[in-house]
C-alpha atoms as a PDB file:
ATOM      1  CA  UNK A   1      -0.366  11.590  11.585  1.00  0.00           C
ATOM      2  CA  UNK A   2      -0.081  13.746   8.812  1.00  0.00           C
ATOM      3  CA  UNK A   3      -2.807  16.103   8.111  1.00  0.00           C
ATOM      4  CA  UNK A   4      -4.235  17.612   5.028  1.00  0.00           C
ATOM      5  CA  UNK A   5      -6.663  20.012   4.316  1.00  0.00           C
ATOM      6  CA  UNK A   6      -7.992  19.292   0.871  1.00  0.00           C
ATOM      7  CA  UNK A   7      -8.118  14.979   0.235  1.00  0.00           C
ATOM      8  CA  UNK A   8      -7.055  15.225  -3.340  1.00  0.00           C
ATOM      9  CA  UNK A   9      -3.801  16.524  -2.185  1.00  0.00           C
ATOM     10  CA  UNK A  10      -3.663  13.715   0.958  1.00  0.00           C
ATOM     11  CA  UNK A  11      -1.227  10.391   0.627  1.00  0.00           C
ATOM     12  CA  UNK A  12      -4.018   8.532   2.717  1.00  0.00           C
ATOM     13  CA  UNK A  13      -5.829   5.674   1.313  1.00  0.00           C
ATOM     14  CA  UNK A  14      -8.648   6.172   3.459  1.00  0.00           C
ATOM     15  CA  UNK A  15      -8.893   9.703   2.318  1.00  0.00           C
ATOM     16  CA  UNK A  16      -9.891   8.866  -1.122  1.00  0.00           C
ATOM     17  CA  UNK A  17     -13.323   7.872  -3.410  1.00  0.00           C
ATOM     18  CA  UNK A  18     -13.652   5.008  -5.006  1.00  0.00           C
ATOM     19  CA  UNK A  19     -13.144   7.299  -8.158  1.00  0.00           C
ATOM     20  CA  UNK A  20      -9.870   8.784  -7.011  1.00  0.00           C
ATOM     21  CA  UNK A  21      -8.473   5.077  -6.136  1.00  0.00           C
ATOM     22  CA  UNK A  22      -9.538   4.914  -9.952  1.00  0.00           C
ATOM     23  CA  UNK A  23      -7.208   7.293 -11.107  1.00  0.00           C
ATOM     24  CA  UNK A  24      -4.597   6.058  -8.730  1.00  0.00           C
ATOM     25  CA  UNK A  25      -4.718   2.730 -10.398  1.00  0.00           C
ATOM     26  CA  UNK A  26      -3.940   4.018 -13.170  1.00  0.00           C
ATOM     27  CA  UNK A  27      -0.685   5.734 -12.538  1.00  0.00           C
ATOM     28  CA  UNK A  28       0.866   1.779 -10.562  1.00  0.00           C
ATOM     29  CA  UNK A  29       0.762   4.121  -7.778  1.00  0.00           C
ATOM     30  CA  UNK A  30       2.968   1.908  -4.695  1.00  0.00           C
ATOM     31  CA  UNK A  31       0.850   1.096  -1.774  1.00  0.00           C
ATOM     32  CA  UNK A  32       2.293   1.306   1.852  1.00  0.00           C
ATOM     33  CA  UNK A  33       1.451  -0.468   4.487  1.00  0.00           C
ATOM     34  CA  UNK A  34       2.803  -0.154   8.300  1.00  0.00           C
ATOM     35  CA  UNK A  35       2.540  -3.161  10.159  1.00  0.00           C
ATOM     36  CA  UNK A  36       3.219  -2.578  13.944  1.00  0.00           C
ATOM     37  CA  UNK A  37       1.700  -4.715  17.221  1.00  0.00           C
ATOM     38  CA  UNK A  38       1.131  -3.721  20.696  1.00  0.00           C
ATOM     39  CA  UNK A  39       2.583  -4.696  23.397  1.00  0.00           C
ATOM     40  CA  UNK A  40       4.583  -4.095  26.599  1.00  0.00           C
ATOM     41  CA  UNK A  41       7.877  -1.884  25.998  1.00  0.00           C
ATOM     42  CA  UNK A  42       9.205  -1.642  29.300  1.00  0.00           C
ATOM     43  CA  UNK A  43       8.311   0.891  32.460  1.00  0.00           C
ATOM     44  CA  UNK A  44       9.513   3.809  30.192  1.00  0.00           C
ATOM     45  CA  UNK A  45       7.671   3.172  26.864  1.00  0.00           C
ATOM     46  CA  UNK A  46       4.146   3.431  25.803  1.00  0.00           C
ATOM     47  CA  UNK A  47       2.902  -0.308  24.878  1.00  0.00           C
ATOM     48  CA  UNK A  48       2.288   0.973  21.327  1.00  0.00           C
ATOM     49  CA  UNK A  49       5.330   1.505  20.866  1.00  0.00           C
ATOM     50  CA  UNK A  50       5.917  -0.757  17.584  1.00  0.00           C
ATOM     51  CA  UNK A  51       2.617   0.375  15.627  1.00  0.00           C
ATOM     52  CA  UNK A  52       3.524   4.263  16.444  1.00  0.00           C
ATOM     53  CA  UNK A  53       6.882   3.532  15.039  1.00  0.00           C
ATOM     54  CA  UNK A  54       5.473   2.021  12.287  1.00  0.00           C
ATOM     55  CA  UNK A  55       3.030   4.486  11.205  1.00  0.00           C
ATOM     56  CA  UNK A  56       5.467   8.227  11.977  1.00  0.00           C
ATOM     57  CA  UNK A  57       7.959   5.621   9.180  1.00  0.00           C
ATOM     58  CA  UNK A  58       5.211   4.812   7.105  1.00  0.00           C
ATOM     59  CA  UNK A  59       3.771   9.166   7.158  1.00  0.00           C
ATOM     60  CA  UNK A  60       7.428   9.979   6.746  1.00  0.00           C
ATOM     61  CA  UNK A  61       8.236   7.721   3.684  1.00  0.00           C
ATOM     62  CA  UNK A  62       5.483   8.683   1.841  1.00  0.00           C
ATOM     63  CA  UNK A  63       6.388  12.337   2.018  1.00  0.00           C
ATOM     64  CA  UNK A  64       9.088  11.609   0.898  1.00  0.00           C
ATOM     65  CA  UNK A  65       8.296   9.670  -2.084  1.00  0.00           C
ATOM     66  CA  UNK A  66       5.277  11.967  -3.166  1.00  0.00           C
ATOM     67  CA  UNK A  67       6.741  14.512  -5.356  1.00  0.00           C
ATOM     68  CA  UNK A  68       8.881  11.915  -7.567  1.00  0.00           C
ATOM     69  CA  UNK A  69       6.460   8.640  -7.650  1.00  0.00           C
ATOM     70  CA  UNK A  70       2.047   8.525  -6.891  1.00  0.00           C
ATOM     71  CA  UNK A  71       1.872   6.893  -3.503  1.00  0.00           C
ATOM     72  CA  UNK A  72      -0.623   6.123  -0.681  1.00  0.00           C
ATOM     73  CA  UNK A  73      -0.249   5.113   2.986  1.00  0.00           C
ATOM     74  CA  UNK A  74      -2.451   2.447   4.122  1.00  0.00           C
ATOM     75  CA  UNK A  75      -3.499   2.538   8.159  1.00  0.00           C
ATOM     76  CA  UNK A  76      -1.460   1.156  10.649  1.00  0.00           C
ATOM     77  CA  UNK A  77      -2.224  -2.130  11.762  1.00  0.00           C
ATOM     78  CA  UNK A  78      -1.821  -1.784  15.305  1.00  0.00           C
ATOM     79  CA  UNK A  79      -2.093  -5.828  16.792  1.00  0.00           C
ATOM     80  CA  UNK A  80      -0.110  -8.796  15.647  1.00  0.00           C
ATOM     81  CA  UNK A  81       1.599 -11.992  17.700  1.00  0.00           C
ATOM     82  CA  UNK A  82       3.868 -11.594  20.909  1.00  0.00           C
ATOM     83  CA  UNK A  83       5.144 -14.632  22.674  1.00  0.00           C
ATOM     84  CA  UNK A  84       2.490 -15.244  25.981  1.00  0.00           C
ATOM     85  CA  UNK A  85       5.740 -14.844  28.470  1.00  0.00           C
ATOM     86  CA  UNK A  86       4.992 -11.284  27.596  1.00  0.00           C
ATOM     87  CA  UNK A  87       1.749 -11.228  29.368  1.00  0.00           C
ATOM     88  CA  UNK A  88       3.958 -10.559  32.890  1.00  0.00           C
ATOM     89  CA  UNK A  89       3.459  -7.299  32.474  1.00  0.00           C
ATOM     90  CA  UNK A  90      -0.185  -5.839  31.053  1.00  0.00           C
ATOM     91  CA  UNK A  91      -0.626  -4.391  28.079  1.00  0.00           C
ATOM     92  CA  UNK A  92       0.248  -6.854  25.705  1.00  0.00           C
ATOM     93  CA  UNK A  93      -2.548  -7.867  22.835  1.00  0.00           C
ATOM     94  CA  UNK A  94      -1.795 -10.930  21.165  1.00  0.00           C
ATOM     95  CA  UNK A  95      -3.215 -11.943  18.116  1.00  0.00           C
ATOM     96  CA  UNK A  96      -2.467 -15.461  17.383  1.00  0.00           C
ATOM     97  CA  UNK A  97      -0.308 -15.775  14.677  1.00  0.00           C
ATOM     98  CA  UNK A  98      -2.086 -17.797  12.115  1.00  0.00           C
ATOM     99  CA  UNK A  99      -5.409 -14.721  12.972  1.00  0.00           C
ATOM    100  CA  UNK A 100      -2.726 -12.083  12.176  1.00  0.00           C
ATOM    101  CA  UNK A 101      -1.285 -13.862   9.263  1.00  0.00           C
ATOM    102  CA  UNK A 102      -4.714 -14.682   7.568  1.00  0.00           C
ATOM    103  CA  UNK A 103      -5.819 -11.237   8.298  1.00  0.00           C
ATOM    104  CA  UNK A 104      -2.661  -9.429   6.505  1.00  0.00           C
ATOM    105  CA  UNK A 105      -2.873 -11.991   3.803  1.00  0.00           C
ATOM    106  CA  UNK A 106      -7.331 -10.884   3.077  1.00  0.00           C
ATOM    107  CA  UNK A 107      -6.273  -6.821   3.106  1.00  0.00           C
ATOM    108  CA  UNK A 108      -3.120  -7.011   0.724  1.00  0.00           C
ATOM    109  CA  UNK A 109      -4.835  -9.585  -1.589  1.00  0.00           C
ATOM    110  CA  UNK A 110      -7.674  -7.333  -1.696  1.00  0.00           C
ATOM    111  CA  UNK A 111      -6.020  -4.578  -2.679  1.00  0.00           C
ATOM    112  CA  UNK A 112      -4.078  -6.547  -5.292  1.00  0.00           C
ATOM    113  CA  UNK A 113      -6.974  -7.616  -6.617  1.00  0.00           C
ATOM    114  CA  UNK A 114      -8.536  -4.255  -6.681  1.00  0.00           C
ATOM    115  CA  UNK A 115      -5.830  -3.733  -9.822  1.00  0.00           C
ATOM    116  CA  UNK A 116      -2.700  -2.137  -7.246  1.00  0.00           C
ATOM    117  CA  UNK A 117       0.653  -3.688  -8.462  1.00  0.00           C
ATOM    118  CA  UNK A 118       2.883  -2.597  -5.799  1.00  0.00           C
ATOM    119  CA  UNK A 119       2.521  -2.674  -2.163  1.00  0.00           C
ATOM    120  CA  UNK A 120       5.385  -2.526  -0.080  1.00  0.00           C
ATOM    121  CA  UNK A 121       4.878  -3.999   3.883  1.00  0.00           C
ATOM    122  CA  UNK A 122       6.623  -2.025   6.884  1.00  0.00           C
ATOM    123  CA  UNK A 123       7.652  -4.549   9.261  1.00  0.00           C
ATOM    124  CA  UNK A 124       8.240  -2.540  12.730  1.00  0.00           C
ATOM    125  CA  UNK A 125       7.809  -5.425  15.044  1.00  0.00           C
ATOM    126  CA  UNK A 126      10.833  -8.097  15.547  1.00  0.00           C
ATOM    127  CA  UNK A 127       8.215 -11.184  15.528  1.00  0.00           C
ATOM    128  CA  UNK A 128       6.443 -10.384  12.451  1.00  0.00           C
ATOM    129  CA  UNK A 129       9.007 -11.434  10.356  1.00  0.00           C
ATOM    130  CA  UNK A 130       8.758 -15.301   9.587  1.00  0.00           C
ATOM    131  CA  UNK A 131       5.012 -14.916   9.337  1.00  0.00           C
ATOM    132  CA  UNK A 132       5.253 -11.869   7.165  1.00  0.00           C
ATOM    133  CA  UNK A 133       7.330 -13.384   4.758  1.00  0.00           C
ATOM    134  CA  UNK A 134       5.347 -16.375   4.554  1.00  0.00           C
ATOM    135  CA  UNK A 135       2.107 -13.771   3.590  1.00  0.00           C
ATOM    136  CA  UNK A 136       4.131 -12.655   0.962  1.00  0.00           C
ATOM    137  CA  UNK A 137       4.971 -15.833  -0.684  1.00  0.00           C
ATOM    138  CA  UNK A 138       1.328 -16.523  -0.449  1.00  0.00           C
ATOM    139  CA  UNK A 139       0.299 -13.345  -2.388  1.00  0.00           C
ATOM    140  CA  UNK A 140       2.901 -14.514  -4.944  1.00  0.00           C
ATOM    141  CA  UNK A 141       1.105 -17.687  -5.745  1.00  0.00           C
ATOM    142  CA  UNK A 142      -2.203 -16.009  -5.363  1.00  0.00           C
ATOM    143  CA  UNK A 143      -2.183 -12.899  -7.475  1.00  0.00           C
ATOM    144  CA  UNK A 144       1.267 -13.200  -9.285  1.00  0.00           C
ATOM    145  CA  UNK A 145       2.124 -10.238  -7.791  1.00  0.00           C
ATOM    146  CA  UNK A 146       5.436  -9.639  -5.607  1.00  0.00           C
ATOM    147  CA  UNK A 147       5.053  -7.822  -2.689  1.00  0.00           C
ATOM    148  CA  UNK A 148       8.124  -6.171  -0.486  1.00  0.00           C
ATOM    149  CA  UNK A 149       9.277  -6.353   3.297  1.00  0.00           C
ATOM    150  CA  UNK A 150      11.012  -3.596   5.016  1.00  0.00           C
ATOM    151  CA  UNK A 151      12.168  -2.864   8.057  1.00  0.00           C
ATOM    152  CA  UNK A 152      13.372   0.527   9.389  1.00  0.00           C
ATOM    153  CA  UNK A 153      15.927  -1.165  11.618  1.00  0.00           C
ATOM    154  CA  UNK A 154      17.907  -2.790   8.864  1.00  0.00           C
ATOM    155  CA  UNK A 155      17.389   0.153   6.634  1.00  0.00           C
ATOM    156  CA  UNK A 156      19.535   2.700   9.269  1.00  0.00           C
ATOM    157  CA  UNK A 157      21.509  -0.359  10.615  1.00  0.00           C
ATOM    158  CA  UNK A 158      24.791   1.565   9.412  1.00  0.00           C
ATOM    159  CA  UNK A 159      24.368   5.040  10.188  1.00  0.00           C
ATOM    160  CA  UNK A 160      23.179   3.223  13.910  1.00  0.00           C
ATOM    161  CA  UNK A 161      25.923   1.135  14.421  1.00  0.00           C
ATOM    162  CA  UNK A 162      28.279   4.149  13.831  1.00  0.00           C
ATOM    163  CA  UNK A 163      27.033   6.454  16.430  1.00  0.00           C
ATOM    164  CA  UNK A 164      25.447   4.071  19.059  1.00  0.00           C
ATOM    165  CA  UNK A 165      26.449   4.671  22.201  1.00  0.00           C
ATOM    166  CA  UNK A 166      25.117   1.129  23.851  1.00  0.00           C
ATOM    167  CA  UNK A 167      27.546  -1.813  24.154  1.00  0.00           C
ATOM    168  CA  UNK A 168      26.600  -5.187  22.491  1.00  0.00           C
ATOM    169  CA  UNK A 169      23.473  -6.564  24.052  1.00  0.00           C
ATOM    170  CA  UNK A 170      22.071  -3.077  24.422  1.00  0.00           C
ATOM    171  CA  UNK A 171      19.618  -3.193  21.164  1.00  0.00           C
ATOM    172  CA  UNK A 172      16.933  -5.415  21.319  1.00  0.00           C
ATOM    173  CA  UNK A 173      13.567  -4.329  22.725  1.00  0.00           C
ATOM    174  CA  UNK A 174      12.767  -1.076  24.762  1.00  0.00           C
ATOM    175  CA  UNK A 175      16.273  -0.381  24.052  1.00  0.00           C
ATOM    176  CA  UNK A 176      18.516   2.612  22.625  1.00  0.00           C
ATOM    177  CA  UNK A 177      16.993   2.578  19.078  1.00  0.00           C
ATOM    178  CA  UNK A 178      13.809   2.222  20.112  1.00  0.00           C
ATOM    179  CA  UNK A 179      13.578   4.531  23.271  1.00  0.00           C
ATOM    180  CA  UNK A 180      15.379   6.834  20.767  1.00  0.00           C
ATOM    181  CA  UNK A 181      13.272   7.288  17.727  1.00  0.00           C
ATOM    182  CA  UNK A 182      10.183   7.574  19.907  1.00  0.00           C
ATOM    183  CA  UNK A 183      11.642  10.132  22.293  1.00  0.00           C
ATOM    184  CA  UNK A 184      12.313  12.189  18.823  1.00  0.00           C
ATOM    185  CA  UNK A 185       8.621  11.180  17.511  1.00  0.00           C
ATOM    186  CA  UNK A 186       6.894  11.267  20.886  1.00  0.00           C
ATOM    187  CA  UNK A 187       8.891  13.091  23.436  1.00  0.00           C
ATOM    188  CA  UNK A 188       5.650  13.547  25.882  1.00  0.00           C
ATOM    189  CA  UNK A 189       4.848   9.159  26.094  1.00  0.00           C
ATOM    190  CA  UNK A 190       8.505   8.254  27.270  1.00  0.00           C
ATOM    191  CA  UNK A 191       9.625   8.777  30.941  1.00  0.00           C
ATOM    192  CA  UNK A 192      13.227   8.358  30.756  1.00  0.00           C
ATOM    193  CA  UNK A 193      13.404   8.113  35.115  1.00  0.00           C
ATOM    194  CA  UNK A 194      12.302   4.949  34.506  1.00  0.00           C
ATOM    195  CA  UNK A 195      14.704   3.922  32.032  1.00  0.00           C
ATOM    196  CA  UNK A 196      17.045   1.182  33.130  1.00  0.00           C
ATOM    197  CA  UNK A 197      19.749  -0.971  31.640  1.00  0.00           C
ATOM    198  CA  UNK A 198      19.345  -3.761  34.267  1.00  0.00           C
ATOM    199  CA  UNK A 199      17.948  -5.964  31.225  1.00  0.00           C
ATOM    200  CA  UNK A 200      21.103  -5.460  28.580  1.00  0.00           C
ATOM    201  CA  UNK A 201      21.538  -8.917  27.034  1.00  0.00           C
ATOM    202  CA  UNK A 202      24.561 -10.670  28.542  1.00  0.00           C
ATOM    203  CA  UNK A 203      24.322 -13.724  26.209  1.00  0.00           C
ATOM    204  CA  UNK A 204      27.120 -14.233  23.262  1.00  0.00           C
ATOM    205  CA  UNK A 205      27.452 -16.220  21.000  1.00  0.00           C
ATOM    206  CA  UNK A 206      29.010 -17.180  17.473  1.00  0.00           C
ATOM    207  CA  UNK A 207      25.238 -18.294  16.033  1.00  0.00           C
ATOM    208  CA  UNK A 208      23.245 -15.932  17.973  1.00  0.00           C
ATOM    209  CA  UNK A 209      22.929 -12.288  17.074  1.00  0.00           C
ATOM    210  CA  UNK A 210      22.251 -11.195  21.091  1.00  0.00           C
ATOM    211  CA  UNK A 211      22.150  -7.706  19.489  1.00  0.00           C
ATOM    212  CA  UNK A 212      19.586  -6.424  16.647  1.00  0.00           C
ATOM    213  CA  UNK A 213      22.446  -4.069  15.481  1.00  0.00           C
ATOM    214  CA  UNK A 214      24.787  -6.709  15.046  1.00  0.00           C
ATOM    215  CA  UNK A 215      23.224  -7.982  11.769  1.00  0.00           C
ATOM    216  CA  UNK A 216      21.472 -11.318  10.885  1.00  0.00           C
ATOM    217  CA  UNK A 217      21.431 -14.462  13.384  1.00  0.00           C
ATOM    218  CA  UNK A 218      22.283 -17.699  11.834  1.00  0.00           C
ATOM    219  CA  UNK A 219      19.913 -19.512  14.031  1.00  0.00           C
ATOM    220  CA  UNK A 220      16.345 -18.496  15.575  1.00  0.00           C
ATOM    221  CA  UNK A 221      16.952 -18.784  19.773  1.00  0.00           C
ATOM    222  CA  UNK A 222      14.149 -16.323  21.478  1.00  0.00           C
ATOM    223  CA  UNK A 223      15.600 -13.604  23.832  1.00  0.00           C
ATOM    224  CA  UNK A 224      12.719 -14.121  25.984  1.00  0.00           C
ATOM    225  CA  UNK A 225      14.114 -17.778  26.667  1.00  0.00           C
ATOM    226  CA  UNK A 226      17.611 -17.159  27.040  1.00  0.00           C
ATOM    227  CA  UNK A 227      18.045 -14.283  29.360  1.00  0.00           C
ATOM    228  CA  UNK A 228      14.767 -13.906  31.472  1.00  0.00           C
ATOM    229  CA  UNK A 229      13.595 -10.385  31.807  1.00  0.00           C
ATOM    230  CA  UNK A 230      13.049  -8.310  34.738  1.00  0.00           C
ATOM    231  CA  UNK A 231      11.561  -5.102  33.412  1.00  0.00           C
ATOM    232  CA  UNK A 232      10.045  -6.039  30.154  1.00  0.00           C
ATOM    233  CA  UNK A 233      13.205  -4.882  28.494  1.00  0.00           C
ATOM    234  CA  UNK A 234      16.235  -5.827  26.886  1.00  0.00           C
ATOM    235  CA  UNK A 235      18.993  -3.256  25.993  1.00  0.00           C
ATOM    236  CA  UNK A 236      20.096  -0.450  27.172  1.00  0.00           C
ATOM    237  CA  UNK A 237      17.717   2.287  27.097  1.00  0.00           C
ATOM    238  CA  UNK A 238      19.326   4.937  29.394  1.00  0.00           C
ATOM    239  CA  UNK A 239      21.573   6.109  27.045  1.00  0.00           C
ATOM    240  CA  UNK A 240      18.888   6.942  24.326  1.00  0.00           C
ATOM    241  CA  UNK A 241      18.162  10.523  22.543  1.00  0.00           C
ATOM    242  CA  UNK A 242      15.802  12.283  20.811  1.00  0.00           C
ATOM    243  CA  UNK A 243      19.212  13.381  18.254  1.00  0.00           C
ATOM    244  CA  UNK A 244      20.085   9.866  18.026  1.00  0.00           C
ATOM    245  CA  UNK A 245      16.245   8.986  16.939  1.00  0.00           C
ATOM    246  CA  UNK A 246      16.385  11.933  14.325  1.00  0.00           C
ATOM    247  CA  UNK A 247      19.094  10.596  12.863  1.00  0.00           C
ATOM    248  CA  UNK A 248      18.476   6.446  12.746  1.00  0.00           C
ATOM    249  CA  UNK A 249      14.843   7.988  11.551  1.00  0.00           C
ATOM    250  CA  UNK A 250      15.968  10.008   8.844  1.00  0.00           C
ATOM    251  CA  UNK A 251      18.160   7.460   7.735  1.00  0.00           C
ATOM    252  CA  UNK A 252      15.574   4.807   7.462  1.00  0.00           C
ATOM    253  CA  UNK A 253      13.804   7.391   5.506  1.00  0.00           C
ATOM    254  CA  UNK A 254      16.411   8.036   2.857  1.00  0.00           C
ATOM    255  CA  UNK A 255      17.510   4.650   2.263  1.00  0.00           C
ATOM    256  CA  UNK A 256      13.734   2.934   2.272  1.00  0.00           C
ATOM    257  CA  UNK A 257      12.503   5.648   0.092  1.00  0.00           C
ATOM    258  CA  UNK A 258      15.800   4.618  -2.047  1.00  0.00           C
ATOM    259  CA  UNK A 259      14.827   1.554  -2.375  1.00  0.00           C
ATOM    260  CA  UNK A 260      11.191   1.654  -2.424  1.00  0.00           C
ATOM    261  CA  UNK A 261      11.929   3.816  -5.864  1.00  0.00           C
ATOM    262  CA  UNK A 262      13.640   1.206  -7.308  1.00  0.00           C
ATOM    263  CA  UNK A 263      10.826  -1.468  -6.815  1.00  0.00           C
ATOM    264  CA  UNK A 264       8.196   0.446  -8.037  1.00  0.00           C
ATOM    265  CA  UNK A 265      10.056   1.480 -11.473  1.00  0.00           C
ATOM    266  CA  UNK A 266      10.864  -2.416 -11.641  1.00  0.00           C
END
């Protein structure tokens, strides 16, 4: 987390008064708010693997939109929904999905409420993203406000796919982009020696993705159901880097802050 000395200079939501949020309001400053979960990531990764993703993206993009438009990052929200075939191996917290829909839905509409007009949600977790976009039609029809999705995978998806070193079936959960941007965010949580590509995804298909990187599915199929996992995993890990998550990170970066510039002038 990024750390400030002096709160009138900090991007943090929490670091402000009630009358600095005042002055925010009046400049449409963009909200931002990481939405991770926590759960098991394999032998090799930390279970919060998703919500520390979320939040270095989150710290990151806000840096990085600071000296061109008034911004402030929201805390992580570190619990959502995971499917209960997950709970083989511990540390997976599952908030049930209508709970972690309802609770999304009461902090964004309060803060749209409070006067914010733009608030852009970071979706780091793969099964946030039907009930996240139903949230988000909700806070249409409640405040008449439009809020945005993003998520760092399909914001690098490019620069990824160009360099990946993982064959089809290798990106999907614990796997090279993952293992990668948190061995370049958090070098010290990921033991590597227990890294194992036993779990790549062997299914292929015409209207299944089987591969993250390989761009949108034209039907919903879980992984979990189709290929059963042995190690929590699915992907190919072992051939992960710290360079490769630089890179996939600082994409993300460039193009979401891109973008994120071009809703809030909107």
């Amino acid at each position: 987390m990024l750390k400030m000395e002096d709160s009138i200079m900090s991007f943090l939501f929490r670091d402000q008064s009630w009358l600095q949020l005042g002055e925010y309001l009046k400049k449409r400053t963009l909200l931002i708010l990481p939405v991770g979960t926590t759960e098991e990531h394999g032998p090799h990764m930390p279970v919060d693997t998703d919500a520390r993703i979320a939040e270095a993206y989150g710290t990151r993009l806000a840096a990085a939109l600071v000296p061109e438009i008034p911004v402030l990052l929201l805390d992580t929200i570190r619990y959502g929904y995971s499917l209960k075939i997950m709970r083989q191996w511990p540390g997976t917290i599952i908030v049930r999905s209508r709970v972690f829909m309802d609770m999304v839905f009461d902090i964004c509409r309060s803060l749209l409420d409070m006067g914010f007009e733009k608030l852009a949600i970071l979706d780091c977790h793969g099964g946030h993203g039907g009930p996240l976009n139903t949230v988000s039609r909700e806070l249409c029809d409640a405040c008449d406000k439009a809020v945005t999705i993003i998520q760092p995978f399909a914001m690098c998806r490019e620069e990824f796919n160009a360099v990946r070193k993982s064959p089809a079936g290798g990106v999907l959960h614990a796997c090279e982009w993952e293992t990668s941007v948190v061995l370049h965010i958090s070098p010290e949580v990921v033991d590597m020696s227990k890294a194992t590509n036993v779990d790549i995804f062997r299914y292929h298909s015409d209207f299944v993705a089987g591969d993250n990187a390989l761009g949108r599915q034209r039907v919903t199929w879980s992984t979990w159901y189709l290929q059963p996992s042995k190690t929590g995993t699915y992907g190919d890990p072992t051939v992960a880097t710290a360079e490769m998550g630089k890179l996939i990170l600082d994409a993300a970066v460039a193009n979401g802050a891109r973008f994120l510039k071009e809703y809030w002038s909107r």
